[in-house]
PDB file of N, CA and C in Angstrom:
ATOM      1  N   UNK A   1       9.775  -1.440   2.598  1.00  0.00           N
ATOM      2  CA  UNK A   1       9.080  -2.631   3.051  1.00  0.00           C
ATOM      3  C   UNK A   1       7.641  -2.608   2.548  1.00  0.00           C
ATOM      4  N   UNK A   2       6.975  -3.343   2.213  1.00  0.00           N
ATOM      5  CA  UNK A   2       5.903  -3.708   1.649  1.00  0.00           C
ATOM      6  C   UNK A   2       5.391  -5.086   2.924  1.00  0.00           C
ATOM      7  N   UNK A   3       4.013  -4.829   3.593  1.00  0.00           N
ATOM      8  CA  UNK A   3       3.984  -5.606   4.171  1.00  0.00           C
ATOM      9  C   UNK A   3       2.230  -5.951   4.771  1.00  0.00           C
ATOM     10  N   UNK A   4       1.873  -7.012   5.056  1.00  0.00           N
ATOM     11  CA  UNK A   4       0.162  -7.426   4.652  1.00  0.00           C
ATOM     12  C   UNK A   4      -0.020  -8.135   4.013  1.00  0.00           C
ATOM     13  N   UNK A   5      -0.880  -7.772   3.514  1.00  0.00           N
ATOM     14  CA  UNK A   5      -1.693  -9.288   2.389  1.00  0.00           C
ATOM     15  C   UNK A   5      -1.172  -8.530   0.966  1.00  0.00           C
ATOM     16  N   UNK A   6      -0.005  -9.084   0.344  1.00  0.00           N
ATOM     17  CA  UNK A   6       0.346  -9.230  -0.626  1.00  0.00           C
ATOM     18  C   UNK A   6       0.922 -10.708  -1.023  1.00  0.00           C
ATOM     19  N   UNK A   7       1.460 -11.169  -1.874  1.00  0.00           N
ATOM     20  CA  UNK A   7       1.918 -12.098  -2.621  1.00  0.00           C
ATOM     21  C   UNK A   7       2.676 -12.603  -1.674  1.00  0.00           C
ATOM     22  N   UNK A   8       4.009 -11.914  -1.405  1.00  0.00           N
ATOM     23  CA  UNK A   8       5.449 -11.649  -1.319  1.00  0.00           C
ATOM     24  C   UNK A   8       5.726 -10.436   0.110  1.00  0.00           C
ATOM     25  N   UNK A   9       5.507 -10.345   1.189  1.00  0.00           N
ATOM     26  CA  UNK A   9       5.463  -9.432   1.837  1.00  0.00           C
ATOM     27  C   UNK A   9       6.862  -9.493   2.182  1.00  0.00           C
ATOM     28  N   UNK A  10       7.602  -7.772   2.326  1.00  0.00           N
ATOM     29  CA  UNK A  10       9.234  -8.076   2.783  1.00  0.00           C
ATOM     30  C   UNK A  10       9.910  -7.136   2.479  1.00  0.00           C
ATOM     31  N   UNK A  11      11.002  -6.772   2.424  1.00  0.00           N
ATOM     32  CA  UNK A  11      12.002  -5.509   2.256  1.00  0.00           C
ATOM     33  C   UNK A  11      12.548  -5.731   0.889  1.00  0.00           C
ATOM     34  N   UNK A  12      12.292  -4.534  -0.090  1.00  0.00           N
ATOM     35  CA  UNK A  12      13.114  -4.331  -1.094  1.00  0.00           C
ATOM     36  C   UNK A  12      13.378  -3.473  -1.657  1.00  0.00           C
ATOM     37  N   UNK A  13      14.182  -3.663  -2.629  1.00  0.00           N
ATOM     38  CA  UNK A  13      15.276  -2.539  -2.718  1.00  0.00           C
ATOM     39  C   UNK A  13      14.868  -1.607  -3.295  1.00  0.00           C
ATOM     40  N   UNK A  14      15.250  -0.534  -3.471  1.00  0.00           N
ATOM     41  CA  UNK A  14      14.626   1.009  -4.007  1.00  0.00           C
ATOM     42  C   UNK A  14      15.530   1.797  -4.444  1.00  0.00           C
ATOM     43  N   UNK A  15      15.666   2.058  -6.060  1.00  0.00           N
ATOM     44  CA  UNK A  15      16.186   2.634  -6.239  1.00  0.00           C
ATOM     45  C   UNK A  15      16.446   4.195  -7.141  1.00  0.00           C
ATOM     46  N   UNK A  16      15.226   4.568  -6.309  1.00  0.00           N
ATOM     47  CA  UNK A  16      14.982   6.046  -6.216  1.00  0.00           C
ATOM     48  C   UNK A  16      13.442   6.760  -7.022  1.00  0.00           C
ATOM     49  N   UNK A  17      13.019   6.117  -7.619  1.00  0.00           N
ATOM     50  CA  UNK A  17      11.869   6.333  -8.783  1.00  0.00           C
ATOM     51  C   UNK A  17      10.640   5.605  -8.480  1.00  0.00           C
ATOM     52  N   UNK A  18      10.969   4.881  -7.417  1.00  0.00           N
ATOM     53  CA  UNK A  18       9.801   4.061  -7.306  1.00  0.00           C
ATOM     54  C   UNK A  18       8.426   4.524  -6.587  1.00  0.00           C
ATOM     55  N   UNK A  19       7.121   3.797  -6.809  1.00  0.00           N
ATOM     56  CA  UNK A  19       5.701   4.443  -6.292  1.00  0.00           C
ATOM     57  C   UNK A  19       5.420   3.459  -5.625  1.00  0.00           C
ATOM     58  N   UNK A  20       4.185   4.280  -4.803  1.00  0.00           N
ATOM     59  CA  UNK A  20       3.675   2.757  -3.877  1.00  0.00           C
ATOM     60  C   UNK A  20       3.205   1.300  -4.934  1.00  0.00           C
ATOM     61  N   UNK A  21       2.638   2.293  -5.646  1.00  0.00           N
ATOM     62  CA  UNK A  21       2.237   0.925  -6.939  1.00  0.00           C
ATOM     63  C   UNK A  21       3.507  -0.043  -7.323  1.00  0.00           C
ATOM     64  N   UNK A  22       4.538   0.768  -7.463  1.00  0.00           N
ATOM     65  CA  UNK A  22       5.336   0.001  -8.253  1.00  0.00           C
ATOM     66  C   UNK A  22       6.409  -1.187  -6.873  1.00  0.00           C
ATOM     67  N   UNK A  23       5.777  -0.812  -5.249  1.00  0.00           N
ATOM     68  CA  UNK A  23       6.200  -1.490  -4.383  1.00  0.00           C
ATOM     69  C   UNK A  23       5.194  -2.715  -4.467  1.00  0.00           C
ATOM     70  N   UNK A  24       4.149  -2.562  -4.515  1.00  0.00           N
ATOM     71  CA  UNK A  24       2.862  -3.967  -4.146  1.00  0.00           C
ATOM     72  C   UNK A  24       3.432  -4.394  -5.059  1.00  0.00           C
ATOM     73  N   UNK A  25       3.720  -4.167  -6.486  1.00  0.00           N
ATOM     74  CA  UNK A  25       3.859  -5.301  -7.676  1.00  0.00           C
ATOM     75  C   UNK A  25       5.459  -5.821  -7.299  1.00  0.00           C
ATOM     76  N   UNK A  26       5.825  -5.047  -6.793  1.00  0.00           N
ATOM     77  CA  UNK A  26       7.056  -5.689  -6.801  1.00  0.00           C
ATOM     78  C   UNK A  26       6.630  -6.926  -5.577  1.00  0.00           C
ATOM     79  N   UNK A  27       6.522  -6.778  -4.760  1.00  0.00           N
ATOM     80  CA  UNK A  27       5.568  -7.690  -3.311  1.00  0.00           C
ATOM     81  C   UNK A  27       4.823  -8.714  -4.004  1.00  0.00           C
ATOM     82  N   UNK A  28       4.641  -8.820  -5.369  1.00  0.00           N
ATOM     83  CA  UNK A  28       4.012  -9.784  -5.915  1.00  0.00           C
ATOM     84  C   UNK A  28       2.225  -9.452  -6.169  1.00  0.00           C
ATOM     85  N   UNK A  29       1.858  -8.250  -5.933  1.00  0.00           N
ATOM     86  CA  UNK A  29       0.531  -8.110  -5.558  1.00  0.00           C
ATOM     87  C   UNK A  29      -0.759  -8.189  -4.697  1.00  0.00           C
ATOM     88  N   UNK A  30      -1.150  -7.729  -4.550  1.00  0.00           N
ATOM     89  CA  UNK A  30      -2.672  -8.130  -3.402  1.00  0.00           C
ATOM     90  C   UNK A  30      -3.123  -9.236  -3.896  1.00  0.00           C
ATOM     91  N   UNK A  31      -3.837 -10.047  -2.097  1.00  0.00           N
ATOM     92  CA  UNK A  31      -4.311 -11.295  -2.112  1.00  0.00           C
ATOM     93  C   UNK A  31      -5.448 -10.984  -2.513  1.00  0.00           C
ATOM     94  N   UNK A  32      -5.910 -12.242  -2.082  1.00  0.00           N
ATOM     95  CA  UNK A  32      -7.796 -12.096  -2.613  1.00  0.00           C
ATOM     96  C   UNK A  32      -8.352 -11.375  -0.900  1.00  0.00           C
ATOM     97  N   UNK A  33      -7.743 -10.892  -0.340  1.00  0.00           N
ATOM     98  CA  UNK A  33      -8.030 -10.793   1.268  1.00  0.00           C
ATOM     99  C   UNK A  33      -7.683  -9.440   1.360  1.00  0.00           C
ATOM    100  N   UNK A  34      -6.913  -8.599   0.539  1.00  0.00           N
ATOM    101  CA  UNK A  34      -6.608  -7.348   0.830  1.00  0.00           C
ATOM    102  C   UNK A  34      -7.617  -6.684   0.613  1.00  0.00           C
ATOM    103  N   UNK A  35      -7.654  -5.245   1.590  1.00  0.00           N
ATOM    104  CA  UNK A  35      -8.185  -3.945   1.606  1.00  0.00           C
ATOM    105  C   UNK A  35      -7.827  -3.012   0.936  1.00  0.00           C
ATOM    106  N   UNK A  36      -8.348  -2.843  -0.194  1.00  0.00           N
ATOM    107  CA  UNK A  36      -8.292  -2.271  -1.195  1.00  0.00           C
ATOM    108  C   UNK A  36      -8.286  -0.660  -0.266  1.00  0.00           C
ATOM    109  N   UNK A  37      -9.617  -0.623   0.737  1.00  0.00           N
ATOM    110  CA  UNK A  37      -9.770   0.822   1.193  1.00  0.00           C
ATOM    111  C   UNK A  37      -9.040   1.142   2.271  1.00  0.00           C
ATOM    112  N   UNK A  38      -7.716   0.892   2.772  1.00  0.00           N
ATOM    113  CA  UNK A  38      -7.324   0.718   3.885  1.00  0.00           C
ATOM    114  C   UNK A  38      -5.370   0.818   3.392  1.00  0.00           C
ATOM    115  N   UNK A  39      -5.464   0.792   2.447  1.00  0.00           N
ATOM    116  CA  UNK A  39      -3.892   0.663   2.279  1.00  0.00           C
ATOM    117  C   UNK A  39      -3.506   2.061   2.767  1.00  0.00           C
ATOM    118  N   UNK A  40      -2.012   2.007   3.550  1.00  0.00           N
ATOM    119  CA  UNK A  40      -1.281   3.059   4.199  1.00  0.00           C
ATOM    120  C   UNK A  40       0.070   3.060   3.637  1.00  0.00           C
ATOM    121  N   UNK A  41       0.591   4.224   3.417  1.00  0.00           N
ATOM    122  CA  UNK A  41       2.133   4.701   3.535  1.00  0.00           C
ATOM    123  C   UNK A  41       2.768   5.234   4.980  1.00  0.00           C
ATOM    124  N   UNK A  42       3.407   4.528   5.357  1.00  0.00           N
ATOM    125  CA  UNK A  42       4.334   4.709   6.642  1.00  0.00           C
ATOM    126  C   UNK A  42       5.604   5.415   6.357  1.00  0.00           C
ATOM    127  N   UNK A  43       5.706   6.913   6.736  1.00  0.00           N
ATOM    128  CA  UNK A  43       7.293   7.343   6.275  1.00  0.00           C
ATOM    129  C   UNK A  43       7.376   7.598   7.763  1.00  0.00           C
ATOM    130  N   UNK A  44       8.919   7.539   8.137  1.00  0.00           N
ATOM    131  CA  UNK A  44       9.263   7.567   9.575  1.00  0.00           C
ATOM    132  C   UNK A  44      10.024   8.805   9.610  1.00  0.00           C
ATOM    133  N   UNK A  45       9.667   9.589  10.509  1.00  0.00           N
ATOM    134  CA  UNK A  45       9.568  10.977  11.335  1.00  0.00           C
ATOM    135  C   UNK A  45      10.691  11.203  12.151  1.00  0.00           C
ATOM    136  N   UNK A  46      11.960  11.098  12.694  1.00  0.00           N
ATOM    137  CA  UNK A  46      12.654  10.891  13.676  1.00  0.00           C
ATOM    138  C   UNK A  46      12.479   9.884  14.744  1.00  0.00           C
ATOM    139  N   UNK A  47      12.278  10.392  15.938  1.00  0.00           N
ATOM    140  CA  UNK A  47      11.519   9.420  16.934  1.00  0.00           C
ATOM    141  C   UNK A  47      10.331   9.202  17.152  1.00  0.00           C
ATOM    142  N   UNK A  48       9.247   9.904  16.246  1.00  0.00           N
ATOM    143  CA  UNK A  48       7.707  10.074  16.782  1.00  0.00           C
ATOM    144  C   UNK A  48       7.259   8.531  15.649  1.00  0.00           C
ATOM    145  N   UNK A  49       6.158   8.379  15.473  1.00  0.00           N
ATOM    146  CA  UNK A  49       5.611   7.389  15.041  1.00  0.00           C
ATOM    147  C   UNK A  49       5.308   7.307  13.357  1.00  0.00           C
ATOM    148  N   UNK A  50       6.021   8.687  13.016  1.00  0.00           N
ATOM    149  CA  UNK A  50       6.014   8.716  11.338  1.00  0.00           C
ATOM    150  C   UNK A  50       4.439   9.606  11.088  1.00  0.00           C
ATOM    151  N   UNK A  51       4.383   9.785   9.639  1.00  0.00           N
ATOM    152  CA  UNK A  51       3.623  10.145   8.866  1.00  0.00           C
ATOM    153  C   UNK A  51       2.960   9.084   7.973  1.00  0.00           C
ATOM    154  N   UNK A  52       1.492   9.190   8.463  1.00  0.00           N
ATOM    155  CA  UNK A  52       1.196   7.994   7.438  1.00  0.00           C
ATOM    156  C   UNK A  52       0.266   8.754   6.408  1.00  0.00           C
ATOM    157  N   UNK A  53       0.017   7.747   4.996  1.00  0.00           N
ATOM    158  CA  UNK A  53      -0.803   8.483   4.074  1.00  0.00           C
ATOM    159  C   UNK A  53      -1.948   7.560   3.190  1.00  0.00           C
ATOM    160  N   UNK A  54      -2.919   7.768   3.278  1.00  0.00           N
ATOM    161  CA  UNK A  54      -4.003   6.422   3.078  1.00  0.00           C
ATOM    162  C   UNK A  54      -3.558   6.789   1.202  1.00  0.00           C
ATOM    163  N   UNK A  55      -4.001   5.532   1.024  1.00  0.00           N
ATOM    164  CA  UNK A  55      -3.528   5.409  -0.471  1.00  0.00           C
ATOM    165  C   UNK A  55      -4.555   5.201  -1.478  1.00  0.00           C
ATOM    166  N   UNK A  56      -5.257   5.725  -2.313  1.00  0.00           N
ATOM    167  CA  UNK A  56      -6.062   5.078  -3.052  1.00  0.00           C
ATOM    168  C   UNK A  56      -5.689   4.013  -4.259  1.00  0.00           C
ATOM    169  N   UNK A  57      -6.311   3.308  -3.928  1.00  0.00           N
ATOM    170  CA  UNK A  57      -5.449   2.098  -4.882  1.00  0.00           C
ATOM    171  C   UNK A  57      -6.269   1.979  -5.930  1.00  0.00           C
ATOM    172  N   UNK A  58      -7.650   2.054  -5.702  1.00  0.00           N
ATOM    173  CA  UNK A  58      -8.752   1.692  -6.812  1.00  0.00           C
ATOM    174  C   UNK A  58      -8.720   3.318  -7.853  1.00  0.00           C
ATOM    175  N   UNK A  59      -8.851   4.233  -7.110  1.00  0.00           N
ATOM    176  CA  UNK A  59      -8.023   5.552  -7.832  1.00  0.00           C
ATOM    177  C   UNK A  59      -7.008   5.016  -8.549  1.00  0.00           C
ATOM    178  N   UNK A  60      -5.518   4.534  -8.414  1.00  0.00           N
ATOM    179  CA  UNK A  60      -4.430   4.817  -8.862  1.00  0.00           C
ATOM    180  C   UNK A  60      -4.607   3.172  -9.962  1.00  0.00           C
ATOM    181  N   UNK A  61      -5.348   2.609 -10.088  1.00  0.00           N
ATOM    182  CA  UNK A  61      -5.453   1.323 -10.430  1.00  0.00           C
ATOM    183  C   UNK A  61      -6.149   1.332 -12.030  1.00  0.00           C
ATOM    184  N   UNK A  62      -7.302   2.336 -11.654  1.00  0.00           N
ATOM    185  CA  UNK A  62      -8.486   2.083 -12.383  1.00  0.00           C
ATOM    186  C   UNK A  62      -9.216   3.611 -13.010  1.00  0.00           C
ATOM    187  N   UNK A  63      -8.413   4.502 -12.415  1.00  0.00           N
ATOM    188  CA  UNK A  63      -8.545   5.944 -12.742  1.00  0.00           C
ATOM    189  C   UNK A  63      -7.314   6.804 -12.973  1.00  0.00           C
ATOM    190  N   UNK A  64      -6.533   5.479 -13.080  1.00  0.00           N
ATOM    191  CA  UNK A  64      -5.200   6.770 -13.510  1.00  0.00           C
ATOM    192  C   UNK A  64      -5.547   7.991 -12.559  1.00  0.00           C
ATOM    193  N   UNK A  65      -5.216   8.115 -11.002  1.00  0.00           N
ATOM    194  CA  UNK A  65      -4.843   8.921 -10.270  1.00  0.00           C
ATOM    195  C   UNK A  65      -3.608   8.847 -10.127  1.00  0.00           C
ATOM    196  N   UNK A  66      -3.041   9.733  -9.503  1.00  0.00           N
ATOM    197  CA  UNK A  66      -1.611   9.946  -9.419  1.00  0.00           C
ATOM    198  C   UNK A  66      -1.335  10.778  -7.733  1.00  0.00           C
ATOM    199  N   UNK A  67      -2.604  10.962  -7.041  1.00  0.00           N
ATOM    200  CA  UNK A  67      -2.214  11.857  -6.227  1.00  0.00           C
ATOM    201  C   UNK A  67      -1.895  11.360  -4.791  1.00  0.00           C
ATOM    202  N   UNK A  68      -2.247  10.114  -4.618  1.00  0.00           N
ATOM    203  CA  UNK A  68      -1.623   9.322  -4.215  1.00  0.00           C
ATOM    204  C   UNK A  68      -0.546   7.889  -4.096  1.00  0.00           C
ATOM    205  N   UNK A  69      -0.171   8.168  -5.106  1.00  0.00           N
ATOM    206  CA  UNK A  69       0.989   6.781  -5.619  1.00  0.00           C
ATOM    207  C   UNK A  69       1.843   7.751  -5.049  1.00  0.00           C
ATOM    208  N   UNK A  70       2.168   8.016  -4.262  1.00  0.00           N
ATOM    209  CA  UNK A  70       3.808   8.611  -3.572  1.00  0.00           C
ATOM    210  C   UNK A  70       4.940   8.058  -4.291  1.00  0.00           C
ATOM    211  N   UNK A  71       5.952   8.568  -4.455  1.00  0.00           N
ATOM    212  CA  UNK A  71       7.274   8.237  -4.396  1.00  0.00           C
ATOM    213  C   UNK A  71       8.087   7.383  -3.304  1.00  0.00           C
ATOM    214  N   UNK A  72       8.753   6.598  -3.034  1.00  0.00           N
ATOM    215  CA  UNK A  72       8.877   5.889  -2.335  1.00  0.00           C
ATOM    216  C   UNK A  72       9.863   6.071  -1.793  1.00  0.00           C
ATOM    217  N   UNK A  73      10.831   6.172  -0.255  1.00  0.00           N
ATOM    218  CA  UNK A  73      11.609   6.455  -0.076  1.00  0.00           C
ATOM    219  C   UNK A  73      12.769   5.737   0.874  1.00  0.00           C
ATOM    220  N   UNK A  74      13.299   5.609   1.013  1.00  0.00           N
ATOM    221  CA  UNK A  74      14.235   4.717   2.200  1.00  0.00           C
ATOM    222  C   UNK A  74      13.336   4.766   3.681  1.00  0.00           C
ATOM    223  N   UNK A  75      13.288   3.751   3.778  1.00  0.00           N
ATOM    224  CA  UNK A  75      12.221   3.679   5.426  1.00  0.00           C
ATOM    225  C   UNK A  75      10.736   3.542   5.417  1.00  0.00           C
ATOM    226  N   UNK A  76      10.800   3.678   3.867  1.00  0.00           N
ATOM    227  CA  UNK A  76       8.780   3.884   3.607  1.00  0.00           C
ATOM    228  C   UNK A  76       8.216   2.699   4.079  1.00  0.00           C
ATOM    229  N   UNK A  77       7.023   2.289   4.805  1.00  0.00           N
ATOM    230  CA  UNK A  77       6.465   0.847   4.586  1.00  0.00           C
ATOM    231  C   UNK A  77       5.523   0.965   3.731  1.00  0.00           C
ATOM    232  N   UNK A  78       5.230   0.137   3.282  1.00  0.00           N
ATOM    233  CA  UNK A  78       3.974   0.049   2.700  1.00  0.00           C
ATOM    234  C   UNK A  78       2.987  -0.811   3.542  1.00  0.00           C
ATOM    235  N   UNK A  79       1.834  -0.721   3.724  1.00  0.00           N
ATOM    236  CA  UNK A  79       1.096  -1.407   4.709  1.00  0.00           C
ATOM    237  C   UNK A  79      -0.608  -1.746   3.900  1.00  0.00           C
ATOM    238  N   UNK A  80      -0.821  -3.114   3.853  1.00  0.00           N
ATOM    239  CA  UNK A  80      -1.490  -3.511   2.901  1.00  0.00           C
ATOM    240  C   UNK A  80      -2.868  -4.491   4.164  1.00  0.00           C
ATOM    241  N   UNK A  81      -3.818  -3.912   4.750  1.00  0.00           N
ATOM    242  CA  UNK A  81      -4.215  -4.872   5.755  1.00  0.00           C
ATOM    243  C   UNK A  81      -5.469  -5.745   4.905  1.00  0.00           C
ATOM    244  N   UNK A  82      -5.690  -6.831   6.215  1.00  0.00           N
ATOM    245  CA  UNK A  82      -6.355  -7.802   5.633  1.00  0.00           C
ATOM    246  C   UNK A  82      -8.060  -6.904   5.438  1.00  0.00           C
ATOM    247  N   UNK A  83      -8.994  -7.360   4.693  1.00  0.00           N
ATOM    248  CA  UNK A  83     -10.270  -7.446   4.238  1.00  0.00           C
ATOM    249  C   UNK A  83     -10.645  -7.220   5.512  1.00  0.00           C
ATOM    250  N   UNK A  84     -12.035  -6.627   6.393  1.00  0.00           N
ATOM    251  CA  UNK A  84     -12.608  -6.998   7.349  1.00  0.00           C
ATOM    252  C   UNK A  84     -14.237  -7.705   6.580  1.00  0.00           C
ATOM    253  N   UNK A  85     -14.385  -8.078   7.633  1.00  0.00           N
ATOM    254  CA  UNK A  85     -15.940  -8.468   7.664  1.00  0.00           C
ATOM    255  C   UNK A  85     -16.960  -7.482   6.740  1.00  0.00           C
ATOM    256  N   UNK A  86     -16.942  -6.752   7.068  1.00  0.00           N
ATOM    257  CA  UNK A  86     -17.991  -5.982   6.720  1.00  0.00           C
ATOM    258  C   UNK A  86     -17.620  -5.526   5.029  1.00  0.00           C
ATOM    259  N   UNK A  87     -16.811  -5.530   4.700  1.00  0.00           N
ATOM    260  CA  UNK A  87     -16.010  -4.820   3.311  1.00  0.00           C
ATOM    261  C   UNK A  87     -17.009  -6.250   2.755  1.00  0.00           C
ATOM    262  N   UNK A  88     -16.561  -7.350   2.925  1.00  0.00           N
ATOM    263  CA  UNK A  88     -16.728  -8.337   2.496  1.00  0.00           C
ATOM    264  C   UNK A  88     -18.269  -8.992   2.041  1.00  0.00           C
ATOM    265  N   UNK A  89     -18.848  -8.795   2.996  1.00  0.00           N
ATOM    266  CA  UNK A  89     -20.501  -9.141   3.217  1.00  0.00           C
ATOM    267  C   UNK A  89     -21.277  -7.510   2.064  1.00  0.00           C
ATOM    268  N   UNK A  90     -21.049  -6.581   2.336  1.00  0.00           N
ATOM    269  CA  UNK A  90     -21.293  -5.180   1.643  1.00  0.00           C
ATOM    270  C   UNK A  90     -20.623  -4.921   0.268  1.00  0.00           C
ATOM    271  N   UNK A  91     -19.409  -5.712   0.194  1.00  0.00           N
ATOM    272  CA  UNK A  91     -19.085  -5.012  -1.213  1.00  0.00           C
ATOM    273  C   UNK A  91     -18.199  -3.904  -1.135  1.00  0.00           C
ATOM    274  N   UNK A  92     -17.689  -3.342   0.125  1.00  0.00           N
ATOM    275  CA  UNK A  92     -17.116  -1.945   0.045  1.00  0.00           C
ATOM    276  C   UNK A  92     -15.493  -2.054  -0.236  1.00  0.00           C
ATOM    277  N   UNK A  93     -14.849  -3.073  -0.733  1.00  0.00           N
ATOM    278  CA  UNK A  93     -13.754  -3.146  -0.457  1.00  0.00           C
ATOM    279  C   UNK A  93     -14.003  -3.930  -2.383  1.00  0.00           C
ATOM    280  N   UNK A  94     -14.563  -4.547  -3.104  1.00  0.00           N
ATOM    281  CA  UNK A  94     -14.441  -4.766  -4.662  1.00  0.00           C
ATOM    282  C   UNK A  94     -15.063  -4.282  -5.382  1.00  0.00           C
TER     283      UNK A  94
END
């Protein structure tokens, strides 16, 4: 699932190779409203509330990082939240 301020937010299919990167594009991409500094990976844990993993996007975008583009897995969300205030007025989020 890919879900937030993307294009296209929603469940799709995975078939085995995929990165968080290669989930947003599939989602159609970030709005003009997404948090660039705020994106999360949700993998689910049994019954507890999962493992989450902050994502660098401007890293994996613009620096060829790799150490966070995870692999993607059955149950993963992807979680893409909106811009706040302050990112916006400051600059900390483009």
């Amino acid at each position: 699932y890919v879900l937030g301020e993307v294009t296209t937010p929603g469940r799709f299919p995975c078939a085995g190779h995929e990165t968080v990167l290669d989930a947003i594009i599939a989602a159609g991409g970030l709005t003009d409203r997404s948090s660039f500094r705020e994106i999360v990976l949700v993998r689910p844990t049994g019954n507890g509330p999962g493992e989450v993993y902050r994502i660098d996007y401007l890293g994996i975008t613009q620096l060829g990082l790799t150490e966070t583009n995870y692999q993607i897995k059955s149950g993963d969300r992807v979680i893409i939240p909106t811009r706040n205030f302050w990112d916006g007025i400051f600059g900390f989020d483009r």
